[in-house]
PDB file of N, CA and C in Angstrom:
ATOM      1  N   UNK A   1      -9.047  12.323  -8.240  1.00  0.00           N
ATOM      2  CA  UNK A   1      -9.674  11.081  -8.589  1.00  0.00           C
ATOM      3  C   UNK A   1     -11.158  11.324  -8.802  1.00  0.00           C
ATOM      4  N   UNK A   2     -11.970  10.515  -9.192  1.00  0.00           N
ATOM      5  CA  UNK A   2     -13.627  10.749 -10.098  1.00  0.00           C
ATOM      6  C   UNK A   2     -13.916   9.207  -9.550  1.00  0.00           C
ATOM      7  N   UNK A   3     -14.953   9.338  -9.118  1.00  0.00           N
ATOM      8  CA  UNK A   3     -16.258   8.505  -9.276  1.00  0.00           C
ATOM      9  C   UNK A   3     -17.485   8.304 -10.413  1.00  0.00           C
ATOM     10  N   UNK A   4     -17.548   7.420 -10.930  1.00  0.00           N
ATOM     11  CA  UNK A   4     -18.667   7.335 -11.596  1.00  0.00           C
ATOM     12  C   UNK A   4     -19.827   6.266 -11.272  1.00  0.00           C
ATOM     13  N   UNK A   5     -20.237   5.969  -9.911  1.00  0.00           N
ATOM     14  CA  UNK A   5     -20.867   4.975  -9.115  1.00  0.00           C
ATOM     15  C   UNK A   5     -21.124   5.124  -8.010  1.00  0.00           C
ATOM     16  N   UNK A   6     -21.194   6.665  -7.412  1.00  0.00           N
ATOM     17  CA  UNK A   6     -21.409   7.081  -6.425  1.00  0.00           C
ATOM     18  C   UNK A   6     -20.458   6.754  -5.346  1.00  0.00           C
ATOM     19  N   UNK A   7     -18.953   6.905  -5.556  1.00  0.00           N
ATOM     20  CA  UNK A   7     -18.318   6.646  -4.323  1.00  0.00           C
ATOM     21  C   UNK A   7     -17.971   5.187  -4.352  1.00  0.00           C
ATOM     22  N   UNK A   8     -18.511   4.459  -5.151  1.00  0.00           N
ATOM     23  CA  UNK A   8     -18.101   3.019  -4.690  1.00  0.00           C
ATOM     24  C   UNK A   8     -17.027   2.518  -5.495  1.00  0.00           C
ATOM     25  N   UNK A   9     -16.402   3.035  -6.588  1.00  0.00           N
ATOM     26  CA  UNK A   9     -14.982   2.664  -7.085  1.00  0.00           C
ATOM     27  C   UNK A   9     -14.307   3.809  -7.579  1.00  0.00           C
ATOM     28  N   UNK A  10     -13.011   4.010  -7.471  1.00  0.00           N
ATOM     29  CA  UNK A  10     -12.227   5.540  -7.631  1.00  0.00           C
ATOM     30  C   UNK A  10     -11.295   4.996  -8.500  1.00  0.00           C
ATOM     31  N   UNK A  11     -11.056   6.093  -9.487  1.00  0.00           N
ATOM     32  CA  UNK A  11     -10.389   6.135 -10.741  1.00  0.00           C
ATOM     33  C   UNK A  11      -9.856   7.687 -10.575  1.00  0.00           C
ATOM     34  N   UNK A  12      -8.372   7.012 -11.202  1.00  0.00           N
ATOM     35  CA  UNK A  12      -7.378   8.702 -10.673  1.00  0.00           C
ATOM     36  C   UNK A  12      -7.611   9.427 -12.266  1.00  0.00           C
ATOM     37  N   UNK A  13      -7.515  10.927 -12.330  1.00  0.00           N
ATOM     38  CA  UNK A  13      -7.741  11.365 -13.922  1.00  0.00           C
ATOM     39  C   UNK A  13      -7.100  10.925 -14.422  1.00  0.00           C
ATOM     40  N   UNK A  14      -5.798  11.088 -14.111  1.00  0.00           N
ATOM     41  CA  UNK A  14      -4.807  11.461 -14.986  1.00  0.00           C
ATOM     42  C   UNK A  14      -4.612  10.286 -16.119  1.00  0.00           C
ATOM     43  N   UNK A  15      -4.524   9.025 -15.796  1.00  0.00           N
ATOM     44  CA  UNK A  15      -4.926   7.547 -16.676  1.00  0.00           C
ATOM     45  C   UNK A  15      -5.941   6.839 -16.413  1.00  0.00           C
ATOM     46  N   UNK A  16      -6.950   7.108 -15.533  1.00  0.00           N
ATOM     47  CA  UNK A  16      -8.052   6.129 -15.407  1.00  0.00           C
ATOM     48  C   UNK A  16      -7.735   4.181 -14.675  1.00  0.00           C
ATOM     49  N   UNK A  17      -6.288   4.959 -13.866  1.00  0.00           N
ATOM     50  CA  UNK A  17      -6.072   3.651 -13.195  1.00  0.00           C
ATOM     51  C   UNK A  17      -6.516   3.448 -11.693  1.00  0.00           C
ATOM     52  N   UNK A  18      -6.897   2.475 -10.940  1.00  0.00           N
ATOM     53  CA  UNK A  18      -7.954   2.198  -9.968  1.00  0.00           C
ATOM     54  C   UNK A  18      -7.164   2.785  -8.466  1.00  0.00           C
ATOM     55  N   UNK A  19      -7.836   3.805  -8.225  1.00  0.00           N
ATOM     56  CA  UNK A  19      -8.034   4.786  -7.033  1.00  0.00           C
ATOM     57  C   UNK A  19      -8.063   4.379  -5.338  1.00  0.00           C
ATOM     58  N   UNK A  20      -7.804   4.498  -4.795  1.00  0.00           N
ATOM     59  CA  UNK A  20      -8.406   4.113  -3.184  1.00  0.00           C
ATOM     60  C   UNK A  20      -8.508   5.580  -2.626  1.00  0.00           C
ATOM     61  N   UNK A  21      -9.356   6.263  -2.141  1.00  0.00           N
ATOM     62  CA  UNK A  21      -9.237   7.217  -0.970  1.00  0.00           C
ATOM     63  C   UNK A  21      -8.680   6.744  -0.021  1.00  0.00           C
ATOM     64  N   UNK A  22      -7.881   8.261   0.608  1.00  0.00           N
ATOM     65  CA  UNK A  22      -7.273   8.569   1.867  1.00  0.00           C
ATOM     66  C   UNK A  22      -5.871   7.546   1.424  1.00  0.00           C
ATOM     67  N   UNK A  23      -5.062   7.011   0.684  1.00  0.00           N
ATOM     68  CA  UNK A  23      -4.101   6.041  -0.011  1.00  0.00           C
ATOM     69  C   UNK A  23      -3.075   7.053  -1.171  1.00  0.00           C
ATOM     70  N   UNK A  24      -1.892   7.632  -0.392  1.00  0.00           N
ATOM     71  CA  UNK A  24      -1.414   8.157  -1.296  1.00  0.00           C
ATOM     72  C   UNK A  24      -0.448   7.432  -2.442  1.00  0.00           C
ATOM     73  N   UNK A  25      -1.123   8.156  -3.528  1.00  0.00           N
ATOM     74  CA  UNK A  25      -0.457   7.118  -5.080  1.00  0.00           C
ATOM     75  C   UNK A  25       0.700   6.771  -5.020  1.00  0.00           C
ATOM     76  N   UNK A  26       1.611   5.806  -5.464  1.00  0.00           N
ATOM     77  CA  UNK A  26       2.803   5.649  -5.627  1.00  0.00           C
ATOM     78  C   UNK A  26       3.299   5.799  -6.437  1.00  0.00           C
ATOM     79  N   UNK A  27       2.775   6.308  -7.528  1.00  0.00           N
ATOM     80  CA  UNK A  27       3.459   6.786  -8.706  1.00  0.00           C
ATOM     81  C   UNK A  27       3.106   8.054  -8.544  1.00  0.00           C
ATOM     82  N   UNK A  28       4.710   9.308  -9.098  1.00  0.00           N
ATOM     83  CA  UNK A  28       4.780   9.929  -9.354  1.00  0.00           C
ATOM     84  C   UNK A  28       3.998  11.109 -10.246  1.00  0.00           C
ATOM     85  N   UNK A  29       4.017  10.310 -11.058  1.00  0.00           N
ATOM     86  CA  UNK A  29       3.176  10.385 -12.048  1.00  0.00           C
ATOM     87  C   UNK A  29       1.539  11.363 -11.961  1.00  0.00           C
ATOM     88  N   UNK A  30       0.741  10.593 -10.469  1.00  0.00           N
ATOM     89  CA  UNK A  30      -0.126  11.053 -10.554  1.00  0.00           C
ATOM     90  C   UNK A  30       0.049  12.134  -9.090  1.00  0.00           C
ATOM     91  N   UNK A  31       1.164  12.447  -9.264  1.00  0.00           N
ATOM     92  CA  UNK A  31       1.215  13.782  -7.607  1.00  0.00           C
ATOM     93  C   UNK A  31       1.282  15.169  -8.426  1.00  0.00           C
ATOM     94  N   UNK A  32       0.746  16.049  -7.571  1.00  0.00           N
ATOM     95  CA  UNK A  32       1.428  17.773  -8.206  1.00  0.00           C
ATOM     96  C   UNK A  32       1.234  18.284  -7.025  1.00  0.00           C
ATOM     97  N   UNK A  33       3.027  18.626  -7.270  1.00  0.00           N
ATOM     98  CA  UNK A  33       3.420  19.525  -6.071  1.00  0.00           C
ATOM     99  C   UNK A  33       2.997  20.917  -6.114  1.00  0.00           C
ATOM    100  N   UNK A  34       2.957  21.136  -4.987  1.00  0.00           N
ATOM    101  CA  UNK A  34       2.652  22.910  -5.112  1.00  0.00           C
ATOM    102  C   UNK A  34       3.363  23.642  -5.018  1.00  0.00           C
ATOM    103  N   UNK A  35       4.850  23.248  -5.006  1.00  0.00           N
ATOM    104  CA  UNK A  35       5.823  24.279  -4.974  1.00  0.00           C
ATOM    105  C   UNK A  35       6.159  24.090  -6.506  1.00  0.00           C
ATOM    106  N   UNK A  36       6.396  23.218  -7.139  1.00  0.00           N
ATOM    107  CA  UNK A  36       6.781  23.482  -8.928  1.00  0.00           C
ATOM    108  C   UNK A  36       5.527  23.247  -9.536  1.00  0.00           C
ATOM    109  N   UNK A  37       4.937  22.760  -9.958  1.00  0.00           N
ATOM    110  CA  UNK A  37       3.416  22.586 -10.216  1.00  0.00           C
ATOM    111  C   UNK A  37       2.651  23.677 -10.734  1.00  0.00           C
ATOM    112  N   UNK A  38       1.881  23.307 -11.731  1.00  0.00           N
ATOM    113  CA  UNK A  38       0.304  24.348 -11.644  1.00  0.00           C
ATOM    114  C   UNK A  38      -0.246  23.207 -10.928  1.00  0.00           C
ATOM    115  N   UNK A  39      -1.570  24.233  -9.246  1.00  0.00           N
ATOM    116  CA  UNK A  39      -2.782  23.252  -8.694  1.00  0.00           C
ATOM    117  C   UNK A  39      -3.568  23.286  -9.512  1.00  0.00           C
ATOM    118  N   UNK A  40      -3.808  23.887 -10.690  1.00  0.00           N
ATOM    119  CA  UNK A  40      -5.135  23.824 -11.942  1.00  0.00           C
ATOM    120  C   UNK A  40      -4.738  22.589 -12.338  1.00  0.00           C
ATOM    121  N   UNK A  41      -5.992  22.085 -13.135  1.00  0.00           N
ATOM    122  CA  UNK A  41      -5.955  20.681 -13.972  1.00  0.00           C
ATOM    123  C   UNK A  41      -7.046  20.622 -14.588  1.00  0.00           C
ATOM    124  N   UNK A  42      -6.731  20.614 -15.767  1.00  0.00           N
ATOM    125  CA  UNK A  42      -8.093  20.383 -16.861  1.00  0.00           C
ATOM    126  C   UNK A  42      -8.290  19.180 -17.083  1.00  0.00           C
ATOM    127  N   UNK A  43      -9.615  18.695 -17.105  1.00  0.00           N
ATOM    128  CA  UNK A  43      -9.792  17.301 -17.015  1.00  0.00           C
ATOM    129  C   UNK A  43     -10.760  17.096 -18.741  1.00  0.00           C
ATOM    130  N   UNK A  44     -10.075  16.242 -19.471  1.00  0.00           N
ATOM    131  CA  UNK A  44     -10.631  16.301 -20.378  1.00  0.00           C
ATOM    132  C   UNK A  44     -11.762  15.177 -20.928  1.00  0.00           C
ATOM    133  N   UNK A  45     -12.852  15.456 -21.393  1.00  0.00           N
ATOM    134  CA  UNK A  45     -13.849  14.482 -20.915  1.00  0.00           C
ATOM    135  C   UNK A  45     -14.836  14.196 -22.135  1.00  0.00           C
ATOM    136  N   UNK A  46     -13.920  13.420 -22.858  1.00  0.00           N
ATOM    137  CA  UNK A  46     -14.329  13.021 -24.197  1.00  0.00           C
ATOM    138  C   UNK A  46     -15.928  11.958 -24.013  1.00  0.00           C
ATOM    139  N   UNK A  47     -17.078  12.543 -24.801  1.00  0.00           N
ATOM    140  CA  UNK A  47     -17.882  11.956 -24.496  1.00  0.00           C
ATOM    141  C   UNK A  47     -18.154  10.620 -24.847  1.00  0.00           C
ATOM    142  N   UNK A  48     -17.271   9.747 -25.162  1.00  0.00           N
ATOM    143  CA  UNK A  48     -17.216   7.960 -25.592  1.00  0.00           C
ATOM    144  C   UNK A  48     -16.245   7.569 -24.406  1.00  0.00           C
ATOM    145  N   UNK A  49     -15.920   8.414 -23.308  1.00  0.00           N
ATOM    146  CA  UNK A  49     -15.098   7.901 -22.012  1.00  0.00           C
ATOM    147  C   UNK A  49     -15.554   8.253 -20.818  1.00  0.00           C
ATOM    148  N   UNK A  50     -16.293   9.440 -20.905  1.00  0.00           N
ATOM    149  CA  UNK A  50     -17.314   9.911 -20.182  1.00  0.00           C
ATOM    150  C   UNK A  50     -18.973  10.270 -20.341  1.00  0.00           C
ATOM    151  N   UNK A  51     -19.547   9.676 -20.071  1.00  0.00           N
ATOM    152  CA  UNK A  51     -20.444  10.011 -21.031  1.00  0.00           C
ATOM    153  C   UNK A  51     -21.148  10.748 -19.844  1.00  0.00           C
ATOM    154  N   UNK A  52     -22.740  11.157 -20.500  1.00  0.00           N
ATOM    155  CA  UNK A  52     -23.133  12.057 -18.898  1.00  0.00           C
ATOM    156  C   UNK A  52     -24.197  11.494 -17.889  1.00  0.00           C
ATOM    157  N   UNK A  53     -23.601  12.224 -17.035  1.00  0.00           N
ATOM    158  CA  UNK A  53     -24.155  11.516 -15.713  1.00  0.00           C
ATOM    159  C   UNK A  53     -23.492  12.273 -14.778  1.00  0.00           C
ATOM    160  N   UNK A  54     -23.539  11.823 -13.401  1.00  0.00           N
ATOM    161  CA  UNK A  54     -23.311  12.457 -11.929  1.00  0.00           C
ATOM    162  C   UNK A  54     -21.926  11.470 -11.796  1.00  0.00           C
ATOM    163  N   UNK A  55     -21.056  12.348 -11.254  1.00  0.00           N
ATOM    164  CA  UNK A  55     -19.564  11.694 -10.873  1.00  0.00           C
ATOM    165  C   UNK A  55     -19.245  12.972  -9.710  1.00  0.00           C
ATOM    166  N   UNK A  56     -18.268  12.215  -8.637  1.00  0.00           N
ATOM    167  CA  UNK A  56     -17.845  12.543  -7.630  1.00  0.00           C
ATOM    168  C   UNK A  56     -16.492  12.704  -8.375  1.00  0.00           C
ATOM    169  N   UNK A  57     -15.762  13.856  -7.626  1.00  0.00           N
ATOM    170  CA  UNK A  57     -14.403  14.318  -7.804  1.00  0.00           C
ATOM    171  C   UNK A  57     -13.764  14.597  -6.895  1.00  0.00           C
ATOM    172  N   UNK A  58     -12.872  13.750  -6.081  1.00  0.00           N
ATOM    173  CA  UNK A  58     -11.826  14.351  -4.812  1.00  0.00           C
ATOM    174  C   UNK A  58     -10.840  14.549  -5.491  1.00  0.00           C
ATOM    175  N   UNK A  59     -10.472  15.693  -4.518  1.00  0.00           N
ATOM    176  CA  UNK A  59      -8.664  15.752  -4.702  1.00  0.00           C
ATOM    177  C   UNK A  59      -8.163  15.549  -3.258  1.00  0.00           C
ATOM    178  N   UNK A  60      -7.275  14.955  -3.262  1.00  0.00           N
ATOM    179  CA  UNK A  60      -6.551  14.753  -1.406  1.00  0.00           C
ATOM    180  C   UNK A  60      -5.009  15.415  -1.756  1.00  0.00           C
ATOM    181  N   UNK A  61      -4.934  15.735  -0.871  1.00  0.00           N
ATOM    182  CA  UNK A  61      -3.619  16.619  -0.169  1.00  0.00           C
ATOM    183  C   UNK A  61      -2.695  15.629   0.847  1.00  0.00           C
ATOM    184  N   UNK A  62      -1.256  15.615   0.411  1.00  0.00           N
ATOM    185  CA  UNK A  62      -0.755  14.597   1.487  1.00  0.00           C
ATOM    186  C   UNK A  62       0.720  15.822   1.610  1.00  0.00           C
ATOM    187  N   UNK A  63       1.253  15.433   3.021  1.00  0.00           N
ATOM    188  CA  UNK A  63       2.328  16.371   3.212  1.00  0.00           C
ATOM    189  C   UNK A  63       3.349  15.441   3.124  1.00  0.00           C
ATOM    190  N   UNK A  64       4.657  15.523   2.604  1.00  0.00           N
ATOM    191  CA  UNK A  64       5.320  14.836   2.680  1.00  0.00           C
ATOM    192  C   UNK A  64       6.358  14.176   3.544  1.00  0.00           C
ATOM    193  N   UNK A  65       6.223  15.122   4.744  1.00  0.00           N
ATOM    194  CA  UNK A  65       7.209  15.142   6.226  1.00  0.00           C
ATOM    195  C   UNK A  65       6.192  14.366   7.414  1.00  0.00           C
ATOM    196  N   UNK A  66       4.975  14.234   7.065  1.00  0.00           N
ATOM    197  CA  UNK A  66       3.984  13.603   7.769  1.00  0.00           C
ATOM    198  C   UNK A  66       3.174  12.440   7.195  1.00  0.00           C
ATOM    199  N   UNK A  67       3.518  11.370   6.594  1.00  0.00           N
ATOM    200  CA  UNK A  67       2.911  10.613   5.698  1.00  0.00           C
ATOM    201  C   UNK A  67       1.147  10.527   6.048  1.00  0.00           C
ATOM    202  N   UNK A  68       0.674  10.500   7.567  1.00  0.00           N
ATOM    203  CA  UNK A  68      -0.366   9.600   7.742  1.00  0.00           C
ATOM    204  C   UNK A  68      -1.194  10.669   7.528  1.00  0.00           C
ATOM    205  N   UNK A  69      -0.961  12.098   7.269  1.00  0.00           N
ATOM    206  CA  UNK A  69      -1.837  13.350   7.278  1.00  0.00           C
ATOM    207  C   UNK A  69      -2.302  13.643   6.001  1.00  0.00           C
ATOM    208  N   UNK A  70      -3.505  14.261   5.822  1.00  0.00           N
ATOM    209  CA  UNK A  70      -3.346  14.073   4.460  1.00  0.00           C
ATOM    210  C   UNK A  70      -5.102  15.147   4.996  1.00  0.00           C
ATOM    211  N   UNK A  71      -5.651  16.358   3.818  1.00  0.00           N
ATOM    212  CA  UNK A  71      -6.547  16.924   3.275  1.00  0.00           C
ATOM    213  C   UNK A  71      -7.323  16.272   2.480  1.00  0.00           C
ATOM    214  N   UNK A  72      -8.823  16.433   2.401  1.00  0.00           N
ATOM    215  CA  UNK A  72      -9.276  15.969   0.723  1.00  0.00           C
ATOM    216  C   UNK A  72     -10.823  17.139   0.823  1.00  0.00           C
ATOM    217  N   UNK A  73     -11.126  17.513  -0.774  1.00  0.00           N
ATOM    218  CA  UNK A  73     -11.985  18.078  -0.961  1.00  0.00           C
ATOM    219  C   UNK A  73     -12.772  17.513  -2.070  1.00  0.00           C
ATOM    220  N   UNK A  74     -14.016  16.933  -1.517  1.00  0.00           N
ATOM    221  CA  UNK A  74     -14.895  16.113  -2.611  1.00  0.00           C
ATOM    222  C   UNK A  74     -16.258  16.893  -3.265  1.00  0.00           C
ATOM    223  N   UNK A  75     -16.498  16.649  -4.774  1.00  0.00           N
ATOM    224  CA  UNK A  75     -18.009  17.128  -4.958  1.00  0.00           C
ATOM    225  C   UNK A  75     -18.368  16.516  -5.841  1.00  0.00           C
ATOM    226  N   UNK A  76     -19.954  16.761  -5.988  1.00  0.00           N
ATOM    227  CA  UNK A  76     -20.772  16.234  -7.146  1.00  0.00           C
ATOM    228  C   UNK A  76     -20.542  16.782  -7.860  1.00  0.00           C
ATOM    229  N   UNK A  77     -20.618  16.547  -9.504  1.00  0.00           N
ATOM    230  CA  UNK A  77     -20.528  17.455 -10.483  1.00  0.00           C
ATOM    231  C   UNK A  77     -20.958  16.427 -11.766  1.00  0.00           C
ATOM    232  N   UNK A  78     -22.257  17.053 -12.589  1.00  0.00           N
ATOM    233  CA  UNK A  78     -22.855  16.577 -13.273  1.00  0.00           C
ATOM    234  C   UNK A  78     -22.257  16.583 -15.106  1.00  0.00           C
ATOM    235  N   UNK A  79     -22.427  15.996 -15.739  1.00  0.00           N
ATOM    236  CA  UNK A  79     -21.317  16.281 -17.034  1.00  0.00           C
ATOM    237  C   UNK A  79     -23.114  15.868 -18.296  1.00  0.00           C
ATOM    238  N   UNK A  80     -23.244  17.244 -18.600  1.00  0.00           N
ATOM    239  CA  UNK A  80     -24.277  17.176 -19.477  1.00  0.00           C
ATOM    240  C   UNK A  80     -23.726  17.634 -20.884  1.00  0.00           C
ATOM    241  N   UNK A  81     -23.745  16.570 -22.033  1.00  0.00           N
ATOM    242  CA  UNK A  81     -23.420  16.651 -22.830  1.00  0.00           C
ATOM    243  C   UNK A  81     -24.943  17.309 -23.810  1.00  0.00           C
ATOM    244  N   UNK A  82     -24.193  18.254 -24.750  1.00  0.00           N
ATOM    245  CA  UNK A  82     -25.518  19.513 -25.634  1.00  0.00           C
ATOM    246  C   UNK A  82     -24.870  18.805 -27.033  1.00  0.00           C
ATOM    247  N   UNK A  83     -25.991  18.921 -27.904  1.00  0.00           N
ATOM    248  CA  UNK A  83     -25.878  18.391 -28.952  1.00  0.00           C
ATOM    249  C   UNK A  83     -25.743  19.933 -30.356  1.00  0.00           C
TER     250      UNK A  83
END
């Protein structure tokens, strides 16, 4: 999921539909397992949808035999568009 507001509203990549941390998705859709799965993900960041600026990026980790447990690894990352 990405921030573009410093943390204060979360948007998942994969469609840009509205995020909660630590809340695992209910659609399918936006999970990748790590046993069939690639963990890579290219995030593609067309500059009329992203434009540039500072955005936060978590990814959270949930196990599936333990629902309430769950990993996350967050960072800044700046998106400077060159002409």
């Amino acid at each position: 999921m990405y921030s573009n507001d410093n943390g204060s509203t979360w948007k998942y990549m994969q469609d840009d539909s509205g995020a909660t941390p630590g809340q695992r998705p209910s659609s399918s859709g936006l999970l990748i397992s790590s046993g069939t799965d690639s963990t890579n993900y290219t995030w593609s960041t067309p500059a009329g949808t992203y434009p540039e600026g500072t955005y936060l990026i978590r990814v959270e980790c949930y196990r599936d035999s333990l629902p309430l447990h769950y990993a996350y690894h967050q960072y800044r990352a700046f998106i400077r568009r060159t002409t």
